[in-house]
PDB file of N, CA and C in Angstrom:
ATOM      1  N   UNK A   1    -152.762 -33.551 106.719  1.00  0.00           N
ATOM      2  CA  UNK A   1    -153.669 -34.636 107.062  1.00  0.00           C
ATOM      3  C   UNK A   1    -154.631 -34.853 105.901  1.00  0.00           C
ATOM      4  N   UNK A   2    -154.559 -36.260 105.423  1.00  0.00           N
ATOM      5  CA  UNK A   2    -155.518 -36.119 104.241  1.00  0.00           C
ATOM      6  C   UNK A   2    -157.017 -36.788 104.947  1.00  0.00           C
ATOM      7  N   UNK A   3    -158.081 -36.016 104.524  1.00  0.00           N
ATOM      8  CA  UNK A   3    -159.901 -35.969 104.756  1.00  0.00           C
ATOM      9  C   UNK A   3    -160.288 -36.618 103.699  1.00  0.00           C
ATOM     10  N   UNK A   4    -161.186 -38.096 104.462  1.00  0.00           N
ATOM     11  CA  UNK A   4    -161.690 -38.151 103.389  1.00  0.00           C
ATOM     12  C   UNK A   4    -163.531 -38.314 103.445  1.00  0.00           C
ATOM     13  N   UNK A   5    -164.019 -38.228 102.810  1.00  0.00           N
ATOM     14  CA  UNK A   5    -165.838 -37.482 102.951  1.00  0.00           C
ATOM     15  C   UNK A   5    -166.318 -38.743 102.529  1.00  0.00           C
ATOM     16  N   UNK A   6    -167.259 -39.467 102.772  1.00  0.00           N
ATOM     17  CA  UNK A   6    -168.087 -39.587 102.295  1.00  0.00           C
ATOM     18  C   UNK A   6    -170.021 -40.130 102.101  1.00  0.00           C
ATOM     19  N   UNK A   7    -170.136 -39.700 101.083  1.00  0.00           N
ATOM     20  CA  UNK A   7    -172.069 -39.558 101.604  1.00  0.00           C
ATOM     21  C   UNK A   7    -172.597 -40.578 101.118  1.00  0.00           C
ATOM     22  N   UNK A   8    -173.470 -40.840 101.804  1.00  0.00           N
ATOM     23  CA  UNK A   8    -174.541 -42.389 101.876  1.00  0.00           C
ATOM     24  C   UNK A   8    -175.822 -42.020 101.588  1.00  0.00           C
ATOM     25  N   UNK A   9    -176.425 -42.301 100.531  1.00  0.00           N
ATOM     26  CA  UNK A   9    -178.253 -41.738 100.505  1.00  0.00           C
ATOM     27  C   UNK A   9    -178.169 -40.532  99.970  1.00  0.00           C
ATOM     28  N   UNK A  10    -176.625 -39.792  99.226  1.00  0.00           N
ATOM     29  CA  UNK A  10    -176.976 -38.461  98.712  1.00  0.00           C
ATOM     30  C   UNK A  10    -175.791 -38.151  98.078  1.00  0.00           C
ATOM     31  N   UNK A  11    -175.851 -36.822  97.242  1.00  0.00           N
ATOM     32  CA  UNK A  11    -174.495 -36.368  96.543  1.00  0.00           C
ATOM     33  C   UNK A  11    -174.379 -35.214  97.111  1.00  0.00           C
ATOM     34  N   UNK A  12    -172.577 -34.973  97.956  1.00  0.00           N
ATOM     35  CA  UNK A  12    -172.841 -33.720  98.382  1.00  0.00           C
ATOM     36  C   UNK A  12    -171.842 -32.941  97.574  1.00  0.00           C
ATOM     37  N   UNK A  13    -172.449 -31.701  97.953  1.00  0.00           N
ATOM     38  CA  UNK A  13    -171.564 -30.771  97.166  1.00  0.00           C
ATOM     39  C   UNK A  13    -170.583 -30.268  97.408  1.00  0.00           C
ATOM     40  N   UNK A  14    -169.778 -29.309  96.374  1.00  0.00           N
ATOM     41  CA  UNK A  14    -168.251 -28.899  97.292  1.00  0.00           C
ATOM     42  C   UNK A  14    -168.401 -28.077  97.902  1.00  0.00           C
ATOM     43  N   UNK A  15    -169.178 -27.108  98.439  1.00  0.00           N
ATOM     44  CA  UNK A  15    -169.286 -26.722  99.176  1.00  0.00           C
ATOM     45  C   UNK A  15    -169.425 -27.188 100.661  1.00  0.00           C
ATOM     46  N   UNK A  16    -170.565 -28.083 100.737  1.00  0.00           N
ATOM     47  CA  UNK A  16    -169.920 -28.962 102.282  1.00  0.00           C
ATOM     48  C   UNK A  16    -168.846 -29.877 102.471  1.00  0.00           C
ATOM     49  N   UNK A  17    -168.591 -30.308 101.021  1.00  0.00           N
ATOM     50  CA  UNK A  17    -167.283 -30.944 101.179  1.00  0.00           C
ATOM     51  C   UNK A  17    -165.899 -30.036 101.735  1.00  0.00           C
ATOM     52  N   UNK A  18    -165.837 -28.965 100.959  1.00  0.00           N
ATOM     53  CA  UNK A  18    -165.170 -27.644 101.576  1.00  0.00           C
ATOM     54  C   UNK A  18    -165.142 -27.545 103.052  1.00  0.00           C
ATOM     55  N   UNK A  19    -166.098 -27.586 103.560  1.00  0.00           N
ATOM     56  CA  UNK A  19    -166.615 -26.886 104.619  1.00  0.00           C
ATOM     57  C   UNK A  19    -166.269 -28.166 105.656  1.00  0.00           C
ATOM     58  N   UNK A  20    -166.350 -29.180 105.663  1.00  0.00           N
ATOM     59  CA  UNK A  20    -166.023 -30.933 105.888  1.00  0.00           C
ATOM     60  C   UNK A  20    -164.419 -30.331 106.215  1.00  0.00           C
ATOM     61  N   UNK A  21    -163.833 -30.288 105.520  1.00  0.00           N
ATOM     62  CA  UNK A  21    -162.574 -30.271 104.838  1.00  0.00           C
ATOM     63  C   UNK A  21    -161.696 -29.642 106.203  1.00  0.00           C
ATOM     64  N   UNK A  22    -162.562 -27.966 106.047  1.00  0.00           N
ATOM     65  CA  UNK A  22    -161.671 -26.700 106.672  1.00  0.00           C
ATOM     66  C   UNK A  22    -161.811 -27.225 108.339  1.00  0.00           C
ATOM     67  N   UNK A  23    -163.084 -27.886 108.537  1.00  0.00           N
ATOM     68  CA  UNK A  23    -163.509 -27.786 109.944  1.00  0.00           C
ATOM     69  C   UNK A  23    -162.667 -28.756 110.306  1.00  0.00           C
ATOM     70  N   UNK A  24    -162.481 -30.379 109.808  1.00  0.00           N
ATOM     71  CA  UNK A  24    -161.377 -31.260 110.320  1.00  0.00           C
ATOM     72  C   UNK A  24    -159.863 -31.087 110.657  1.00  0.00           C
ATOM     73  N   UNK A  25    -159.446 -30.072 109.250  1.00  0.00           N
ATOM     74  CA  UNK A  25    -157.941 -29.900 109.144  1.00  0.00           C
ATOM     75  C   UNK A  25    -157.933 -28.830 110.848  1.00  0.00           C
ATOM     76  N   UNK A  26    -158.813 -28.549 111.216  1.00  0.00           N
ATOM     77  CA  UNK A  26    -158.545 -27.685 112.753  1.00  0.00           C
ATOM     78  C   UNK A  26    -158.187 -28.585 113.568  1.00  0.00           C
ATOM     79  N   UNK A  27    -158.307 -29.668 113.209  1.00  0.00           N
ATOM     80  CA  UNK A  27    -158.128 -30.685 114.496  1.00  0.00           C
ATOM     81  C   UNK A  27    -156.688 -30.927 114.639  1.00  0.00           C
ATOM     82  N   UNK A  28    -155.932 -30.437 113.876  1.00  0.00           N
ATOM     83  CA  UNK A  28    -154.681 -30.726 113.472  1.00  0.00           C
ATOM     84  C   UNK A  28    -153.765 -30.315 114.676  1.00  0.00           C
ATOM     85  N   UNK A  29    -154.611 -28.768 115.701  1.00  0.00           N
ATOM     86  CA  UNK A  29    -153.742 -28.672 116.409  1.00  0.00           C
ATOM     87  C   UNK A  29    -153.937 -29.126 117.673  1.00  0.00           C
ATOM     88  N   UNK A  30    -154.304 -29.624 117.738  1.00  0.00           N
ATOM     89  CA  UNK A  30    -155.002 -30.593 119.299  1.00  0.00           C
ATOM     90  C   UNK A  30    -153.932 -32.057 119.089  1.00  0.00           C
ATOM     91  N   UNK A  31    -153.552 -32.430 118.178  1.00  0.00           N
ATOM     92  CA  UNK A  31    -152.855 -33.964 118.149  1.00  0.00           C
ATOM     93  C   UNK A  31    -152.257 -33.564 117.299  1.00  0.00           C
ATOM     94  N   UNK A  32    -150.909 -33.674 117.479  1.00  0.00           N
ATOM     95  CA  UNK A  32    -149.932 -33.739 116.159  1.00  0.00           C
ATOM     96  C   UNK A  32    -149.475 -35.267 115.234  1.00  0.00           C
ATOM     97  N   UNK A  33    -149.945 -35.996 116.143  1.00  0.00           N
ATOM     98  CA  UNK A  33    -149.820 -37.435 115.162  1.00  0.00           C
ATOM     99  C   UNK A  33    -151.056 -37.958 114.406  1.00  0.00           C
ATOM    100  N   UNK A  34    -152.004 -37.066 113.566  1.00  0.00           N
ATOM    101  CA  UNK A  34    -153.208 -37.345 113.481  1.00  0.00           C
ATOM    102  C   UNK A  34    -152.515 -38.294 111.722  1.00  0.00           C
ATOM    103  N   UNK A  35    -152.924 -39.200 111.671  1.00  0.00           N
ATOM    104  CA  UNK A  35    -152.527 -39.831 110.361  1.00  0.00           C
ATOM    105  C   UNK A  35    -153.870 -39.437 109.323  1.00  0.00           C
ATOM    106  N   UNK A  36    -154.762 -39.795 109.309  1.00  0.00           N
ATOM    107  CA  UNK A  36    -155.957 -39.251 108.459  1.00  0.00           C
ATOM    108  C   UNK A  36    -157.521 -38.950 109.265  1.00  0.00           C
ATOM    109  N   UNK A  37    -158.630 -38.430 108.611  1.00  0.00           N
ATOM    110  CA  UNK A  37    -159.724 -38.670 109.112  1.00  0.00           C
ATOM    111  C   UNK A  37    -160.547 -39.258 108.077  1.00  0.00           C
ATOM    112  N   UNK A  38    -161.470 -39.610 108.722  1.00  0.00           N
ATOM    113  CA  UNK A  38    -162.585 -40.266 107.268  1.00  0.00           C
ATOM    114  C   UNK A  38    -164.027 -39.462 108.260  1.00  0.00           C
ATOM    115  N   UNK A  39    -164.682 -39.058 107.345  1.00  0.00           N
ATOM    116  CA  UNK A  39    -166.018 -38.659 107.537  1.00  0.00           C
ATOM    117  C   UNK A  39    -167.360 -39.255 106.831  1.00  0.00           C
ATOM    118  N   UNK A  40    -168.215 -39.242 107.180  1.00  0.00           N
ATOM    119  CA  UNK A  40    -169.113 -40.294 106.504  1.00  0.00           C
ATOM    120  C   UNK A  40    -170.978 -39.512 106.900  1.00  0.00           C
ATOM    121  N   UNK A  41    -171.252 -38.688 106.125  1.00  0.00           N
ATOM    122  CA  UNK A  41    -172.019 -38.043 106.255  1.00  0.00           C
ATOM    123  C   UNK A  41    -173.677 -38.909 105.389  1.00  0.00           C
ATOM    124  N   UNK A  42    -174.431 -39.115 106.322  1.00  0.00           N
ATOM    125  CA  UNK A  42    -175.505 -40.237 105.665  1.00  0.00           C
ATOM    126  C   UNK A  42    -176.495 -39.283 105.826  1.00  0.00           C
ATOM    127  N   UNK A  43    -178.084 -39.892 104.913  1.00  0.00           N
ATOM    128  CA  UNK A  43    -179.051 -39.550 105.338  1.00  0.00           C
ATOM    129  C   UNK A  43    -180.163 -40.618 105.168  1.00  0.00           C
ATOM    130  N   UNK A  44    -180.847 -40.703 106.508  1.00  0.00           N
ATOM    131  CA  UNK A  44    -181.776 -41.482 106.785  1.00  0.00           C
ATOM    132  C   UNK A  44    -182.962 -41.390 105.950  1.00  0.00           C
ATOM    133  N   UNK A  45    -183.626 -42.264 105.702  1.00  0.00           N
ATOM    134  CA  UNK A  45    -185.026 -41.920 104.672  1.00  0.00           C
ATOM    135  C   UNK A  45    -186.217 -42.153 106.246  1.00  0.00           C
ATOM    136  N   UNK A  46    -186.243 -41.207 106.673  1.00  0.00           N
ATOM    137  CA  UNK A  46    -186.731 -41.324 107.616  1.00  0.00           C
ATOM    138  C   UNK A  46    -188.074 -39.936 107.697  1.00  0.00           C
ATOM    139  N   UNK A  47    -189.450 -39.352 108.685  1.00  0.00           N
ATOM    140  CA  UNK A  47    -190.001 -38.274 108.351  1.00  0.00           C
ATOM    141  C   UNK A  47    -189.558 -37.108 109.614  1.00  0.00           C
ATOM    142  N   UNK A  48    -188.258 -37.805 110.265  1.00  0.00           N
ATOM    143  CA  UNK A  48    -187.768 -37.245 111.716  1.00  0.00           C
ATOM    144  C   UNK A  48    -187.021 -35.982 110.946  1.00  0.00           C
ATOM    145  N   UNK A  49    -187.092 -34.617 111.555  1.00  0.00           N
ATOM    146  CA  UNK A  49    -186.186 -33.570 111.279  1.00  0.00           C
ATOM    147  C   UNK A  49    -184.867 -34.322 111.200  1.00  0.00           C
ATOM    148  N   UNK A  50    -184.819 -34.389 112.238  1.00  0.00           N
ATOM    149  CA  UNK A  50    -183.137 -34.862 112.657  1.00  0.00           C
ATOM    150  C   UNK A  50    -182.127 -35.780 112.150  1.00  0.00           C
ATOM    151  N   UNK A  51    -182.873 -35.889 110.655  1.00  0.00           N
ATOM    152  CA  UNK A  51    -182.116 -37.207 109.867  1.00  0.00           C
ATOM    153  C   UNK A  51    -180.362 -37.077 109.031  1.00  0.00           C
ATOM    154  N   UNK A  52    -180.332 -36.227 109.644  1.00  0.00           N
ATOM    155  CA  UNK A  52    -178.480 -36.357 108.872  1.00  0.00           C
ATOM    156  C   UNK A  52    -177.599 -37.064 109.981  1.00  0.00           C
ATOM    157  N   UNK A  53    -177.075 -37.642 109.832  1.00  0.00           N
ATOM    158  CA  UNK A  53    -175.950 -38.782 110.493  1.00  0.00           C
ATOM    159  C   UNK A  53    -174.292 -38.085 109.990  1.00  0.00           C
ATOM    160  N   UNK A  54    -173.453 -37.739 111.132  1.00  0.00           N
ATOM    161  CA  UNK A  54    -172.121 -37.715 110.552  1.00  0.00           C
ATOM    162  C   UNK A  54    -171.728 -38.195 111.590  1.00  0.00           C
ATOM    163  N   UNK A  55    -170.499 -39.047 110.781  1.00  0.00           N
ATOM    164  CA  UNK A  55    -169.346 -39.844 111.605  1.00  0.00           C
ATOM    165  C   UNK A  55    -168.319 -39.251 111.240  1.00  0.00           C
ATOM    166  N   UNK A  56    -167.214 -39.268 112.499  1.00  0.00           N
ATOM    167  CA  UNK A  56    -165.978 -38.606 112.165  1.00  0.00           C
ATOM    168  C   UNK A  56    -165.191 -39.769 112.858  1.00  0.00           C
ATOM    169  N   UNK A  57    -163.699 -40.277 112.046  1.00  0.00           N
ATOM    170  CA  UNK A  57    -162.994 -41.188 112.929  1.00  0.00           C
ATOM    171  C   UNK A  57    -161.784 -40.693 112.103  1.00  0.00           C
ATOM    172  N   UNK A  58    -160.723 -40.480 113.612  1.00  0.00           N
ATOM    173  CA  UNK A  58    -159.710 -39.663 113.246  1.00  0.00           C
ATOM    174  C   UNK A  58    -158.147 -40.601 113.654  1.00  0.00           C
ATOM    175  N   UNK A  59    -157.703 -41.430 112.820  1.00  0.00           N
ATOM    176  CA  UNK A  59    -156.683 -42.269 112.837  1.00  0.00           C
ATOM    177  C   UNK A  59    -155.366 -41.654 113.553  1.00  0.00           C
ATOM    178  N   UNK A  60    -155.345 -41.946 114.771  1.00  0.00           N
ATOM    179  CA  UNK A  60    -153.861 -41.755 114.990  1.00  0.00           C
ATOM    180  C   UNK A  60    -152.756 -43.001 116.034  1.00  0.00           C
ATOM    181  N   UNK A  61    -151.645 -43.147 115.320  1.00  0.00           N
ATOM    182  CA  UNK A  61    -151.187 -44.019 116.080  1.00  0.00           C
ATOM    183  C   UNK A  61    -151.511 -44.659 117.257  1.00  0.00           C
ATOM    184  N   UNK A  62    -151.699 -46.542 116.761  1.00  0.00           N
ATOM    185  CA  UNK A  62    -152.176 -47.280 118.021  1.00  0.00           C
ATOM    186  C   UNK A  62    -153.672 -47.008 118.066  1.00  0.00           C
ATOM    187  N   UNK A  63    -154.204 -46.327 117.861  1.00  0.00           N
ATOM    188  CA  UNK A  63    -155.808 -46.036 117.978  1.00  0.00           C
ATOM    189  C   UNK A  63    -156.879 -45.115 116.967  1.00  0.00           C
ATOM    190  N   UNK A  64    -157.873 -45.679 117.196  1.00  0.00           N
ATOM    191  CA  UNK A  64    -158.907 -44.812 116.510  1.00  0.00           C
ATOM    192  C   UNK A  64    -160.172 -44.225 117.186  1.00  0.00           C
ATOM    193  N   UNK A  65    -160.102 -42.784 117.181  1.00  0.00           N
ATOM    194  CA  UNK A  65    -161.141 -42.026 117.507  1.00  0.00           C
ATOM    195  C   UNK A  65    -162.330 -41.778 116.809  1.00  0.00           C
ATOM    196  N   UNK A  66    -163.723 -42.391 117.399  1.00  0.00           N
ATOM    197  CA  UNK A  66    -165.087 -42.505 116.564  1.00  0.00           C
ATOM    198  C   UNK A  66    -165.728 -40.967 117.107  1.00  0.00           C
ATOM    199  N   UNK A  67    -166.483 -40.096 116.260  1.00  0.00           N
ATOM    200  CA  UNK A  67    -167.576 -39.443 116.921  1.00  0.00           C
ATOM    201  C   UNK A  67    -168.596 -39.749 115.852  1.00  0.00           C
ATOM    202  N   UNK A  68    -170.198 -40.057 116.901  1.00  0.00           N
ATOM    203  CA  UNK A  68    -171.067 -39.650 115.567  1.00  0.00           C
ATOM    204  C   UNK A  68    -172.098 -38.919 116.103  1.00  0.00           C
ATOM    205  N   UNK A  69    -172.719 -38.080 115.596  1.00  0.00           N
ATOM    206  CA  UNK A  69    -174.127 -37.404 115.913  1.00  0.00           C
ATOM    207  C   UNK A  69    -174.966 -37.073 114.683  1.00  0.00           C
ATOM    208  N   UNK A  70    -176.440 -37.203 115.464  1.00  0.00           N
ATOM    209  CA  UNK A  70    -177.257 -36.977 114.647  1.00  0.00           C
ATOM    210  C   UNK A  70    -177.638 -35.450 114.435  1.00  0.00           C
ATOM    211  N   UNK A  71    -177.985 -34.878 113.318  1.00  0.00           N
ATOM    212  CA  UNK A  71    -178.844 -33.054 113.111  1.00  0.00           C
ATOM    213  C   UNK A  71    -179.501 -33.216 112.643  1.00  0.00           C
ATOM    214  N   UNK A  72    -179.742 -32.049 112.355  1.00  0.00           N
ATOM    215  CA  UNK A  72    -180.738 -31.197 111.047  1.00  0.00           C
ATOM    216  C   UNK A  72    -180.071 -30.935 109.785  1.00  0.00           C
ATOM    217  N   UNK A  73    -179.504 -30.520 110.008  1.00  0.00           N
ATOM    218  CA  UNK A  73    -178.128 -30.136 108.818  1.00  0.00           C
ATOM    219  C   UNK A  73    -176.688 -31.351 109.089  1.00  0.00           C
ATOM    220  N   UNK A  74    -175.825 -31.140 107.822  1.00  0.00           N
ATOM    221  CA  UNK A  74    -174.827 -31.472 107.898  1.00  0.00           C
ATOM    222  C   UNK A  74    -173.869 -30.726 108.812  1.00  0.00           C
ATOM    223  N   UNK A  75    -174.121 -29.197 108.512  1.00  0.00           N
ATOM    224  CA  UNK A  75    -173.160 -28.480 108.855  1.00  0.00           C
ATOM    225  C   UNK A  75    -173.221 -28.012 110.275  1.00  0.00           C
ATOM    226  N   UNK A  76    -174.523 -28.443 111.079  1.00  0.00           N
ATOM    227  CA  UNK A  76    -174.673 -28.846 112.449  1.00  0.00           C
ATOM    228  C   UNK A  76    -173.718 -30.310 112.958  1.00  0.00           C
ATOM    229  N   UNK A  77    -173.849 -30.827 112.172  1.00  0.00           N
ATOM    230  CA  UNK A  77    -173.675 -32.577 112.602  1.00  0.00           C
ATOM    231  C   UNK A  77    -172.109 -32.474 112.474  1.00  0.00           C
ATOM    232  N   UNK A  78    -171.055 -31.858 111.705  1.00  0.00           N
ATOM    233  CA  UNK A  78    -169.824 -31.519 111.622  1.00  0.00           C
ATOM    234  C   UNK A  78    -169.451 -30.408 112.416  1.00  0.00           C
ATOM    235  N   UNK A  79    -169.917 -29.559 113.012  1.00  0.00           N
ATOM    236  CA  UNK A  79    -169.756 -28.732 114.129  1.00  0.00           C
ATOM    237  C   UNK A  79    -169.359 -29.225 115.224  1.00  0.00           C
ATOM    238  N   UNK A  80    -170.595 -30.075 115.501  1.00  0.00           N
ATOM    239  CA  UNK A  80    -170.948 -31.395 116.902  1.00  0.00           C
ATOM    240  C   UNK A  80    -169.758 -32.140 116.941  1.00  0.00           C
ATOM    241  N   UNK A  81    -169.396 -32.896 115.913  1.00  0.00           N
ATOM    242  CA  UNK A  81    -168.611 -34.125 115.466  1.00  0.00           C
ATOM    243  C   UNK A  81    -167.144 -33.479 115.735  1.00  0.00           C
ATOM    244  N   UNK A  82    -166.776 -32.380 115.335  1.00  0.00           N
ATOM    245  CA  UNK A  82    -165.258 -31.644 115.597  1.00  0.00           C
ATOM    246  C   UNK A  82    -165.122 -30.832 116.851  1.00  0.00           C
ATOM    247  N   UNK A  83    -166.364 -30.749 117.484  1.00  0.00           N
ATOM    248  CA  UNK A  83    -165.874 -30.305 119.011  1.00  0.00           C
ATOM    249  C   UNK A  83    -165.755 -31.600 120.198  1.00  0.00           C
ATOM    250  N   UNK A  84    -167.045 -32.716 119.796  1.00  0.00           N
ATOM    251  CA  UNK A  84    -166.363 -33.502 120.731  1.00  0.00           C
ATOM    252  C   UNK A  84    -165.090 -34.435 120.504  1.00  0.00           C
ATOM    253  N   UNK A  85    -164.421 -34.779 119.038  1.00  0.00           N
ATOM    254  CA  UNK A  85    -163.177 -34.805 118.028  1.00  0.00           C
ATOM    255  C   UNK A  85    -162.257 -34.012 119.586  1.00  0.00           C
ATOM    256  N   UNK A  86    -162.268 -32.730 119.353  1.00  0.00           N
ATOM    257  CA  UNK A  86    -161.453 -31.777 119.954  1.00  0.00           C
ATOM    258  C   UNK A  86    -160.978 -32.561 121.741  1.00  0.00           C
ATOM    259  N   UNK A  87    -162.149 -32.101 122.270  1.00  0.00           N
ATOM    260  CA  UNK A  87    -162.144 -33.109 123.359  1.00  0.00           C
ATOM    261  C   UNK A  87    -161.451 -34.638 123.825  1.00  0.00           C
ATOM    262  N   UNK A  88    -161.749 -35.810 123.042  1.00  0.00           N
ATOM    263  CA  UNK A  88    -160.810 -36.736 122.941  1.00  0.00           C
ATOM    264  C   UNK A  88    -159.830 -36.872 122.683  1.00  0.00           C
ATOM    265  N   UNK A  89    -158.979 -35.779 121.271  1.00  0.00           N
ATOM    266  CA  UNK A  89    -158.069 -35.516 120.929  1.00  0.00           C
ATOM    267  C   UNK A  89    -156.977 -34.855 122.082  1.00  0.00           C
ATOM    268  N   UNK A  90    -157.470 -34.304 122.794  1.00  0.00           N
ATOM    269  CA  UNK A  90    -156.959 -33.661 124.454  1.00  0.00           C
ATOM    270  C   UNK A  90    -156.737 -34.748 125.184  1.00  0.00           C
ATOM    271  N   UNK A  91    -157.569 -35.938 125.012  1.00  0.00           N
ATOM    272  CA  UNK A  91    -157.971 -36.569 125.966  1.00  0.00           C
ATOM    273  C   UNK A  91    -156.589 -37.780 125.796  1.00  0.00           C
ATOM    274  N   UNK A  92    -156.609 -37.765 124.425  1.00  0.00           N
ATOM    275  CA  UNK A  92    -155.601 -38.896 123.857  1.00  0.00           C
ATOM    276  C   UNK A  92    -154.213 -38.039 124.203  1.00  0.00           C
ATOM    277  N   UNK A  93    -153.967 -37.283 123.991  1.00  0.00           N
ATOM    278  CA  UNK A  93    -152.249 -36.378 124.003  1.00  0.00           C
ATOM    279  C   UNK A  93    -152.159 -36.383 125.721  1.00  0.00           C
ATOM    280  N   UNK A  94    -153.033 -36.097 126.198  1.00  0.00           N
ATOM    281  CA  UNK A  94    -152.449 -35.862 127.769  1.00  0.00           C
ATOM    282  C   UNK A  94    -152.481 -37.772 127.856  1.00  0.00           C
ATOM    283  N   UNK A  95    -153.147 -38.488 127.869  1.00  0.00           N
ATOM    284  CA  UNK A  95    -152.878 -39.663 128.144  1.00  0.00           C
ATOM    285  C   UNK A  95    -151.139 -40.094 127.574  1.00  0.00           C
ATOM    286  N   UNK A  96    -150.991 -39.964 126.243  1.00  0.00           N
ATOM    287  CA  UNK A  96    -149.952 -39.905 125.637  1.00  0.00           C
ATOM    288  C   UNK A  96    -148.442 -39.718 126.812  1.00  0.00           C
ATOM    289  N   UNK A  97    -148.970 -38.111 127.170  1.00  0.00           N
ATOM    290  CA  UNK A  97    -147.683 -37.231 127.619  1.00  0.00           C
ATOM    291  C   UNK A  97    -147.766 -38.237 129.197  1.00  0.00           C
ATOM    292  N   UNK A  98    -148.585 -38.441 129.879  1.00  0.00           N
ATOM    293  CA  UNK A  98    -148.749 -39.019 131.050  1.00  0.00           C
ATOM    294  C   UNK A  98    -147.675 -40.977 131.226  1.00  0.00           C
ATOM    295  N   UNK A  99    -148.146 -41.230 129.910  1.00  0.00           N
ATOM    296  CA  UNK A  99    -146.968 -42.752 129.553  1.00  0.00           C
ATOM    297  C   UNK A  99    -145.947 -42.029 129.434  1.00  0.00           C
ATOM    298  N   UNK A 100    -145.276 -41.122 129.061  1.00  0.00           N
ATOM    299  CA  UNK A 100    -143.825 -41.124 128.653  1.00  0.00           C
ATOM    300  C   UNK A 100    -143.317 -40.823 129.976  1.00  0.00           C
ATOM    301  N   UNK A 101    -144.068 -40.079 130.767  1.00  0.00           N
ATOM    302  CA  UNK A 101    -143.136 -39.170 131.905  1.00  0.00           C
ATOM    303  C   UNK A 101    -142.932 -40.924 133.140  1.00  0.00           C
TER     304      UNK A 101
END
């Protein structure tokens, strides 16, 4: 599955890009038709803690899955973003298996 990152309002490093990277490719086993993800990690110029923004939208046939949440960190906001990911991704395959039968 190719990931692709990217940041709005900042330069990130490879290390969260890494870290972006390892946490999406998990999603791999929840949907086997995942065609790509795009991630889009922003930051607000704002004086709120909670200013990092990540979006996760995970392309798979016929449809597209959005998550976004706000943190503190990135690496909160990609935690958030790949468990409820996980969830829909369940949500989409049993719908899936439910049309064929």
């Amino acid at each position: 599955m190719k990931v692709f990152v990217q940041s709005v309002n900042f330069n990130s490093d490879k290390k969260l890009v890494d870290f972006v990277e390892k946490k999406v490719e998990g999603l791999e086993k929840y949907h086997d038709k995942i065609i790509d993800a795009e991630v889009f990690l922003k930051v607000q110029k704002t004086s709120e803690k909670e200013n990092k923004f990540t979006e996760l939208k995970i392309n798979i046939p016929g449809s597209e899955l959005i998550v976004k949440k706000e943190n503190k960190t990135f690496e909160e906001g990609i935690s958030a973003v790949v468990d409820s990911m996980k969830r829909l991704l369940k949500k989409s395959k049993e719908k899936e298996r439910e049309l064929q039968h």
